[in-house]
Protein backbone atom coordinates (compact mmCIF):
# COMPACT_ATOMS: atom_id res chain seq x y z
CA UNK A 1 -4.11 10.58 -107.98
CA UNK A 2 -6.36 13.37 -107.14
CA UNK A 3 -10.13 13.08 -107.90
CA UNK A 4 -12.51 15.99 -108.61
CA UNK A 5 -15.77 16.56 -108.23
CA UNK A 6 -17.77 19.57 -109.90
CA UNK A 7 -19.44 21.48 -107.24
CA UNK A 8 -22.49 24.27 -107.09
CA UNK A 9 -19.58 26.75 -105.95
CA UNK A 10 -16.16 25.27 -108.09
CA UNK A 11 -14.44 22.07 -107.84
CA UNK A 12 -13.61 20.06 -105.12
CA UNK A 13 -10.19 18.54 -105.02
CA UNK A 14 -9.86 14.55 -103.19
CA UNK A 15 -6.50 13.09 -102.05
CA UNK A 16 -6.03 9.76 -100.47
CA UNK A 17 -2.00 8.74 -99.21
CA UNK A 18 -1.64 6.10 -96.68
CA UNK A 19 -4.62 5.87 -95.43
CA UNK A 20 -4.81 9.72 -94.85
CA UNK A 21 -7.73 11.95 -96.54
CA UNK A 22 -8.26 15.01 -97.30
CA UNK A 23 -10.02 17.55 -99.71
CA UNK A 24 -10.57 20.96 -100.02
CA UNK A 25 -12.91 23.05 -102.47
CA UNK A 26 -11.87 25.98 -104.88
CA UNK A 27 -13.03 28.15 -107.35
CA UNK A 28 -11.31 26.61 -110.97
CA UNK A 29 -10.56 22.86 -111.48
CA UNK A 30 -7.03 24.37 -112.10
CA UNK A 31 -6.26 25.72 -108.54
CA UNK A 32 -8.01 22.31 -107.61
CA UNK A 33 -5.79 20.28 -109.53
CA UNK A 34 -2.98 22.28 -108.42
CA UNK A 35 -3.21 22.15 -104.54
CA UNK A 36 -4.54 18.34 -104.88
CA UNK A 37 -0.52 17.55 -106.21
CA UNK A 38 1.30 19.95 -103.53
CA UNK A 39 -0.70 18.35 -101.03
CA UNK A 40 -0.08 14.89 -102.13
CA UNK A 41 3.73 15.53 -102.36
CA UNK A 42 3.46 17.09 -98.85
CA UNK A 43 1.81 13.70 -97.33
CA UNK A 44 4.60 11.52 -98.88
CA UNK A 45 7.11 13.34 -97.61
CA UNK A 46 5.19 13.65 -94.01
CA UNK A 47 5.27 10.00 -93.81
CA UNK A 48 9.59 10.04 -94.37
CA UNK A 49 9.92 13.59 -91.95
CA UNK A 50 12.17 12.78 -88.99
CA UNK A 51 10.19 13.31 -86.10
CA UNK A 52 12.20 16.10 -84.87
CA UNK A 53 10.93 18.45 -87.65
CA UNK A 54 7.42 16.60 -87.91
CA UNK A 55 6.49 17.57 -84.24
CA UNK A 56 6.42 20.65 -82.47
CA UNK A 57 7.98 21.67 -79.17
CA UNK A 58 4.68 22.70 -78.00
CA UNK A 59 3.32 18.58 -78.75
CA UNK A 60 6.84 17.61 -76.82
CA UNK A 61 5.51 18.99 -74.21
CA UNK A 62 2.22 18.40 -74.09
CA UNK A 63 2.90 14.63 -74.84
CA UNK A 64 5.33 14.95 -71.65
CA UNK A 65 2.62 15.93 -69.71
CA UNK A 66 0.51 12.97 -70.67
CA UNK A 67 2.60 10.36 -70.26
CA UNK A 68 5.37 11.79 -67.18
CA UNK A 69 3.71 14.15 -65.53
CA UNK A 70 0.14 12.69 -64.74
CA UNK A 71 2.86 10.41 -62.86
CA UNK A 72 4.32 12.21 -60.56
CA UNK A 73 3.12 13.32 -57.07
CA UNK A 74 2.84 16.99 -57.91
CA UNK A 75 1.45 16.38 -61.25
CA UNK A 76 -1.10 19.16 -60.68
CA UNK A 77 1.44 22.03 -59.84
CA UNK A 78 3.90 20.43 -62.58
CA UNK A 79 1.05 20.23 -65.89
CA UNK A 80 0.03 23.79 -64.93
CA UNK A 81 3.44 25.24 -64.98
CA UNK A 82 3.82 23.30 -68.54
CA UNK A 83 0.48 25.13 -69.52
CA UNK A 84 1.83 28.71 -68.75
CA UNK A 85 5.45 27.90 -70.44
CA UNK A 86 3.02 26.93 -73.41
CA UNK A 87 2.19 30.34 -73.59
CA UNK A 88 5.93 32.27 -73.34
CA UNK A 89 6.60 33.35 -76.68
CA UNK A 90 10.02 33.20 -75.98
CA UNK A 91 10.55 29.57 -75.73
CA UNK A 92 9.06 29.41 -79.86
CA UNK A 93 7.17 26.66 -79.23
CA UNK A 94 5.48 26.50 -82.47
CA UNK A 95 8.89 25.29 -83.47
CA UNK A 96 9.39 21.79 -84.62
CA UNK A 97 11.48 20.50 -81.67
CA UNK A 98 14.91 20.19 -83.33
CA UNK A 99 14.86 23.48 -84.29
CA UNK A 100 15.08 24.76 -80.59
CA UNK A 101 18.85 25.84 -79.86
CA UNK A 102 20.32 26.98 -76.99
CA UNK A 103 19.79 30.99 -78.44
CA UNK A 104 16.19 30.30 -78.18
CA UNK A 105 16.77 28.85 -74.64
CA UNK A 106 18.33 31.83 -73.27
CA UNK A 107 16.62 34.35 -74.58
CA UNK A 108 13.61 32.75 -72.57
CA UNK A 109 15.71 32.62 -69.66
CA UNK A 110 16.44 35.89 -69.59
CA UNK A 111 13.14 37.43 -69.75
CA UNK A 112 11.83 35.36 -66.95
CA UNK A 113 14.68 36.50 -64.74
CA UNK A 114 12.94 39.86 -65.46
CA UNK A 115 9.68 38.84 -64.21
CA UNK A 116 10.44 35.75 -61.34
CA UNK A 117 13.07 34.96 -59.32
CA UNK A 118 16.14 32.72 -60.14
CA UNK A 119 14.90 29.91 -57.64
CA UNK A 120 11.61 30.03 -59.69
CA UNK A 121 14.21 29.73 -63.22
CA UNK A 122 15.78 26.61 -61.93
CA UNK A 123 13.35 24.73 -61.15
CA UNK A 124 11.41 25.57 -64.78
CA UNK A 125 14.89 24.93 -66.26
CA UNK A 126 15.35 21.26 -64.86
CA UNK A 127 11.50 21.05 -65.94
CA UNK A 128 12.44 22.05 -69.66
CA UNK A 129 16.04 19.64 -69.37
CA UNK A 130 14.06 16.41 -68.38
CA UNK A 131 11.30 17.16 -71.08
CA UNK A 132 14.34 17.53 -73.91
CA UNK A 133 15.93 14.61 -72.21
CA UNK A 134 12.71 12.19 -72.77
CA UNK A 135 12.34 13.85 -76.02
CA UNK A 136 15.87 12.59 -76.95
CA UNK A 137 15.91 9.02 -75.22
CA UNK A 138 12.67 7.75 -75.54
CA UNK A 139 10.90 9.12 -78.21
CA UNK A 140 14.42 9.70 -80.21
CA UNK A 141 12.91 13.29 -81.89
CA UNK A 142 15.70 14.87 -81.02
CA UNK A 143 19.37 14.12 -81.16
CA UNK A 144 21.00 16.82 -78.56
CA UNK A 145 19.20 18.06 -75.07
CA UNK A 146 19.68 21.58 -76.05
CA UNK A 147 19.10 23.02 -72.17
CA UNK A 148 22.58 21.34 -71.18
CA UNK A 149 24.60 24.04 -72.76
CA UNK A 150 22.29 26.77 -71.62
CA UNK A 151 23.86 28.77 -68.72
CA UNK A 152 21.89 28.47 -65.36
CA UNK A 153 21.52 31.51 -63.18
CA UNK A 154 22.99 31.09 -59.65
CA UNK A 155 20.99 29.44 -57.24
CA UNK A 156 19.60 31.70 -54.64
CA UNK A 157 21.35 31.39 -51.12
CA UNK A 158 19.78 28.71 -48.98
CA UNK A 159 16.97 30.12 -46.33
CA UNK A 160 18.66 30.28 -42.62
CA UNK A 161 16.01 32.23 -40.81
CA UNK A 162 15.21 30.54 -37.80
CA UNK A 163 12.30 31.50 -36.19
CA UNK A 164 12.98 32.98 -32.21
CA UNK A 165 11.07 31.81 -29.08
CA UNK A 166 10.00 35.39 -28.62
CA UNK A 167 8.20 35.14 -32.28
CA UNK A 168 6.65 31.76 -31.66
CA UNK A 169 5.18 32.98 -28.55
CA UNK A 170 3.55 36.44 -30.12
CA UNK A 171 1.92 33.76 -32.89
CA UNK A 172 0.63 31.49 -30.70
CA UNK A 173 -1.13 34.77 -28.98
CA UNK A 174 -1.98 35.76 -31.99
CA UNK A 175 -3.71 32.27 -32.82
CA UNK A 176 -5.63 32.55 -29.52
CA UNK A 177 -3.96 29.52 -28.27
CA UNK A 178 -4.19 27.78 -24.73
CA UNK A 179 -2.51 24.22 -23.60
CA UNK A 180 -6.00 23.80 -21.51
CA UNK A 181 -8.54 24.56 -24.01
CA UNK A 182 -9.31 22.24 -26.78
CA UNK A 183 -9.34 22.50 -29.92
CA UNK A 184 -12.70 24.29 -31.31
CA UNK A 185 -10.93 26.48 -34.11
CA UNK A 186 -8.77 26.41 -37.20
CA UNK A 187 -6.64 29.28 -35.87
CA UNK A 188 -6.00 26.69 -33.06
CA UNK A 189 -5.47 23.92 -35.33
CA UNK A 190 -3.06 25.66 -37.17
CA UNK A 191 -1.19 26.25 -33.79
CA UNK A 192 -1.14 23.04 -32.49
CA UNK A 193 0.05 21.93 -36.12
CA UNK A 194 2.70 24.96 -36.00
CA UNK A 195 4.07 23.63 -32.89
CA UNK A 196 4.31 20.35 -33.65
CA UNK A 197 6.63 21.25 -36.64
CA UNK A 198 8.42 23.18 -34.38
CA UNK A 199 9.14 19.89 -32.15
CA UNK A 200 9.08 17.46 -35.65
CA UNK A 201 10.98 19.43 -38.46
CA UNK A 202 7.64 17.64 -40.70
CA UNK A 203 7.22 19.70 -43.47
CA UNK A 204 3.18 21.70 -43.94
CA UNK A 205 2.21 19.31 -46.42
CA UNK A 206 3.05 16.11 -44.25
CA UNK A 207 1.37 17.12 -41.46
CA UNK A 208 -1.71 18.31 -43.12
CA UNK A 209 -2.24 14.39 -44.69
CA UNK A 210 -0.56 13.15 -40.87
CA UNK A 211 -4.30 10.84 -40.21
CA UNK A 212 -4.91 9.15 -37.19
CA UNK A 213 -4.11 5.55 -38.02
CA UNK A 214 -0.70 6.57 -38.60
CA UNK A 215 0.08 7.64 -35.67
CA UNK A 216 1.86 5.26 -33.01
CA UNK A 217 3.54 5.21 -29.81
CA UNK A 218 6.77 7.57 -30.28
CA UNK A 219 6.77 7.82 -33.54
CA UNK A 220 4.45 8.46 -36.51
CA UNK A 221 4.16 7.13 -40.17
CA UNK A 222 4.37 9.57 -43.01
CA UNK A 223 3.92 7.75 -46.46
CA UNK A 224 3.47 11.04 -48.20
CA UNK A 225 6.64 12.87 -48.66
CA UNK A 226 8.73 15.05 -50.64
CA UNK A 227 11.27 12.72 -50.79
CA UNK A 228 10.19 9.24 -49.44
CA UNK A 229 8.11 7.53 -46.71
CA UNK A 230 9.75 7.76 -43.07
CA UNK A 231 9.11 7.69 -39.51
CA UNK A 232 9.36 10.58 -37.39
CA UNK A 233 10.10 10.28 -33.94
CA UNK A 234 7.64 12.06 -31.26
CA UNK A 235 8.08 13.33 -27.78
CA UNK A 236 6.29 12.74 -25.47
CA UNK A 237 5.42 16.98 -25.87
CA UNK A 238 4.66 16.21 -29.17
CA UNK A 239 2.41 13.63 -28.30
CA UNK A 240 0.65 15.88 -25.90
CA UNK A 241 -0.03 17.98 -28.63
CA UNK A 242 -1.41 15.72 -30.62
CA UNK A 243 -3.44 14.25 -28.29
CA UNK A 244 -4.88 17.91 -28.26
CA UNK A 245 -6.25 17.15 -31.35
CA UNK A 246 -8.18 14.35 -30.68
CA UNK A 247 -12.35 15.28 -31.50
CA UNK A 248 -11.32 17.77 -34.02
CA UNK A 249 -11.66 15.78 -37.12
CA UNK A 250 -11.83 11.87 -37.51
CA UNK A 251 -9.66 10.80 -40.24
CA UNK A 252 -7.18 13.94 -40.07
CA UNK A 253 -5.09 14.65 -37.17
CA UNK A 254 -4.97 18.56 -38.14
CA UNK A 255 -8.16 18.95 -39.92
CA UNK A 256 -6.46 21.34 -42.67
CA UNK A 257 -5.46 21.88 -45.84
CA UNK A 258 -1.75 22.63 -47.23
CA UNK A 259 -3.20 26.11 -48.96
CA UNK A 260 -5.62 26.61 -45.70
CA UNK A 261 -2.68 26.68 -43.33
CA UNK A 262 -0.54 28.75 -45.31
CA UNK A 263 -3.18 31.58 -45.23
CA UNK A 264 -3.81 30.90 -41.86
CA UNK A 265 -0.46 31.53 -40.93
CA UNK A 266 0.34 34.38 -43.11
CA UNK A 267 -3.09 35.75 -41.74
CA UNK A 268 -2.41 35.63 -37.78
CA UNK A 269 1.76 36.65 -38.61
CA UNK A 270 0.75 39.93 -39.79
CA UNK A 271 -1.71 40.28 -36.73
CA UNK A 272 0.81 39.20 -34.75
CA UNK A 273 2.81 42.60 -36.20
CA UNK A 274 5.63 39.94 -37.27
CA UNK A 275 7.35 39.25 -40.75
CA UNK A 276 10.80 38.36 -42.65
CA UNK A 277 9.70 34.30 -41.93
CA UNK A 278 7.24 31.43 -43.26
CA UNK A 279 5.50 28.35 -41.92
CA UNK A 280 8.35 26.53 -43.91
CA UNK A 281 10.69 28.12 -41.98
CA UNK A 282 9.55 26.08 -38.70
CA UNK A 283 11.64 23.28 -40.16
CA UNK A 284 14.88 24.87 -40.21
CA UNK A 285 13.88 25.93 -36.84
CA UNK A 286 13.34 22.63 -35.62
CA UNK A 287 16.68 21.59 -36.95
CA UNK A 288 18.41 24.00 -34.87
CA UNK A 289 16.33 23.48 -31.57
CA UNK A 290 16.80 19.80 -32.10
CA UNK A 291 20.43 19.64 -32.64
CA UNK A 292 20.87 21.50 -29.75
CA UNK A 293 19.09 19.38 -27.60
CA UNK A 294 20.74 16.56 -29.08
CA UNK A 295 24.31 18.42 -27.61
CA UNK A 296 23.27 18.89 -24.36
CA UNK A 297 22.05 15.60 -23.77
CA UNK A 298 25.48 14.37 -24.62
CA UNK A 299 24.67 12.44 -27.72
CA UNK A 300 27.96 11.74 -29.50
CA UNK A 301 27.94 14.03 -32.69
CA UNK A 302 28.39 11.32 -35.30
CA UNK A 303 25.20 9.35 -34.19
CA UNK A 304 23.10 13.16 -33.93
CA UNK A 305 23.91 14.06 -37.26
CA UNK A 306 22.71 10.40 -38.74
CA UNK A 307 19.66 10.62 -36.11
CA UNK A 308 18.92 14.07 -37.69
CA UNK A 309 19.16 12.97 -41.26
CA UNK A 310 16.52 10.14 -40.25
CA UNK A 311 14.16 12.28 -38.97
CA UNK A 312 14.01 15.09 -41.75
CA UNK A 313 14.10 12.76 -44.55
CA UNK A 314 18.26 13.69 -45.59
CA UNK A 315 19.66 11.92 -48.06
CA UNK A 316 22.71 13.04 -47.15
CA UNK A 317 24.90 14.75 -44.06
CA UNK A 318 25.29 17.80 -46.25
CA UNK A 319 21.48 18.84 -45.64
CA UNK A 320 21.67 19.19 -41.96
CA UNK A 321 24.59 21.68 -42.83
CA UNK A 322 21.75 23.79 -44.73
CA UNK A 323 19.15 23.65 -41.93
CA UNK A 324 21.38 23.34 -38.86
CA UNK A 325 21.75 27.32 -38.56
CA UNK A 326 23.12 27.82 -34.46
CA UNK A 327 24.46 30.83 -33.66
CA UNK A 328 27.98 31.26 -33.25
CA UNK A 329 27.38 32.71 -29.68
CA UNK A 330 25.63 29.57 -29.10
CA UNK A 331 28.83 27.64 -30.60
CA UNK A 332 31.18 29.77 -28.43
CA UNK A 333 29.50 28.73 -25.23
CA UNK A 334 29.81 24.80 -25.98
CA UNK A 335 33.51 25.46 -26.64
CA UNK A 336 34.03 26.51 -23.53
């Protein structure tokens, strides 16, 4: 039962249901005694809400981020991307989660076709699926992932740029670099790090946590990874140019940043006068210079394609179709 106090300014109104209280002050003991038994019917029924209309979308997510995302290995990039879809009006969530339907779901998808690109979509929309997903089958607010009857856009072609000889030589002008000098700069760091990509297929962020201890004779250790730890084998050019390294920082081979060697390389391809590829780009490159040494060594194909997928991380054959890219003058000539 309510219980009212007489106040200098009205009447104030106390409720106490399940060990929840509340009051509130008003003008008249009437309007107190009135909004102290909606309140009190509100609280029972609170306490027998399904969950799905007790919590919003917007605490969906940000319980997801709490509890999944603080867990995974880009939880930084992954919490602030929940943050900003916090803020789309079009995704309604001030909605209690059941309430969000597939209508709801594309009209968000829509607008942010207008604004990003569909790569940029997909990746936010398997975001959004795996939050409705642990929504459904853990926490069991939900009964129905809504995003798996929302239409995806089309996946954006897989990059094939491979980046020419001619191009690699202009950057490493560009970046002031010499095989006899050592290594005094980060526009020679970044280099030295390019090229090694070029020879590895090891992806920016690998080689910017690559330390010391990790690397070996022929081969080095990479624990970090996109996918998960592997060894990637070195020549003995790539261990040259590691080996240029050496003095430049003592725990890290390169000395750099992910962020810092993106900028660096964006910074010395425009002085190079050079564009249409990225630093990312090296690794498709590498594919293709690889593979091709790979042929004209004679390695049988079977064991260069499995060799290939060991060294890049593949879980499957079907990858080194995506970053193999020859060209088919190049094929020509080994047919014949």
């Amino acid at each position: 039962m309510p219980n009212f106090v007489k106040t200098s300014t009205g009447w104030r109104c106390q409720i106490y249901v399940d060990g929840k209280r509340e009051s509130k002050t008003f003008r008249t003991k009437r309007e107190a005694d009135a909004w102290g038994a909606a309140r009190e019917v509100e609280l029972r029924e609170e306490k027998t809400k399904h969950p799905g209309a007790k919590f919003t979308f917007a605490e969906a997510m940000e319980k997801y981020k709490e509890e999944v995302s603080v867990k995974k290995k880009g939880a930084h990039w992954e919490i602030l991307r929940i943050d900003a879809m916090l803020d789309n009006p079009f995704l309604h969530c001030k909605e209690p989660v059941r309430n969000i339907t597939t209508t709801h779901l594309g009209e968000w998808r829509d607008a942010r076709l207008k604004e990003v690109a569909p790569g940029t979509v997909l990746r936010e929309i398997n975001l959004l699926s795996d939050i409705f997903e642990i929504t459904r089958r853990e926490w069991k607010w939900i009964e129905v992932n809504p995003m798996r009857d929302t239409r995806k856009p089309k996946a954006p072609d897989h990059r094939d740029i491979v980046i020419t000889r001619q191009q690699v030589r202009k950057m490493l002008v560009a970046m002031r670099y010499s095989p006899t000098k050592s290594v005094r700069t980060v526009s020679v760091a970044a280099a030295v790090c390019f090229m090694l990509a070029l020879r590895t297929g090891m992806r920016a962020g690998e080689l910017c946590k690559l330390t010391w201890d990790r690397i070996h004779d022929g081969y080095c250790v990479l624990n970090e990874t996109k996918t998960k730890p592997r060894q990637v084998p070195l020549t003995k050019k790539a261990m040259i140019l590691i080996e240029q390294m050496r003095g430049w920082d003592d725990e890290l081979v390169f000395g750099l940043k992910s962020q810092s060697l993106d900028a660096l390389f964006r910074r010395y391809r425009t002085r190079a006068k050079l564009s249409g590829f990225t630093f990312h780009d090296s690794r498709h490159t590498a594919a293709t210079w690889i593979a091709g040494r790979m042929r004209s060594s004679d390695v049988p194909a079977q064991q260069a394609v499995f060799d290939m997928c060991k060294m890049f991380g593949w879980k499957n054959v079907d990858q080194a179709l995506a970053y193999y890219n020859p060209k088919a003058s190049d094929i020509a000539k080994r047919m014949n």
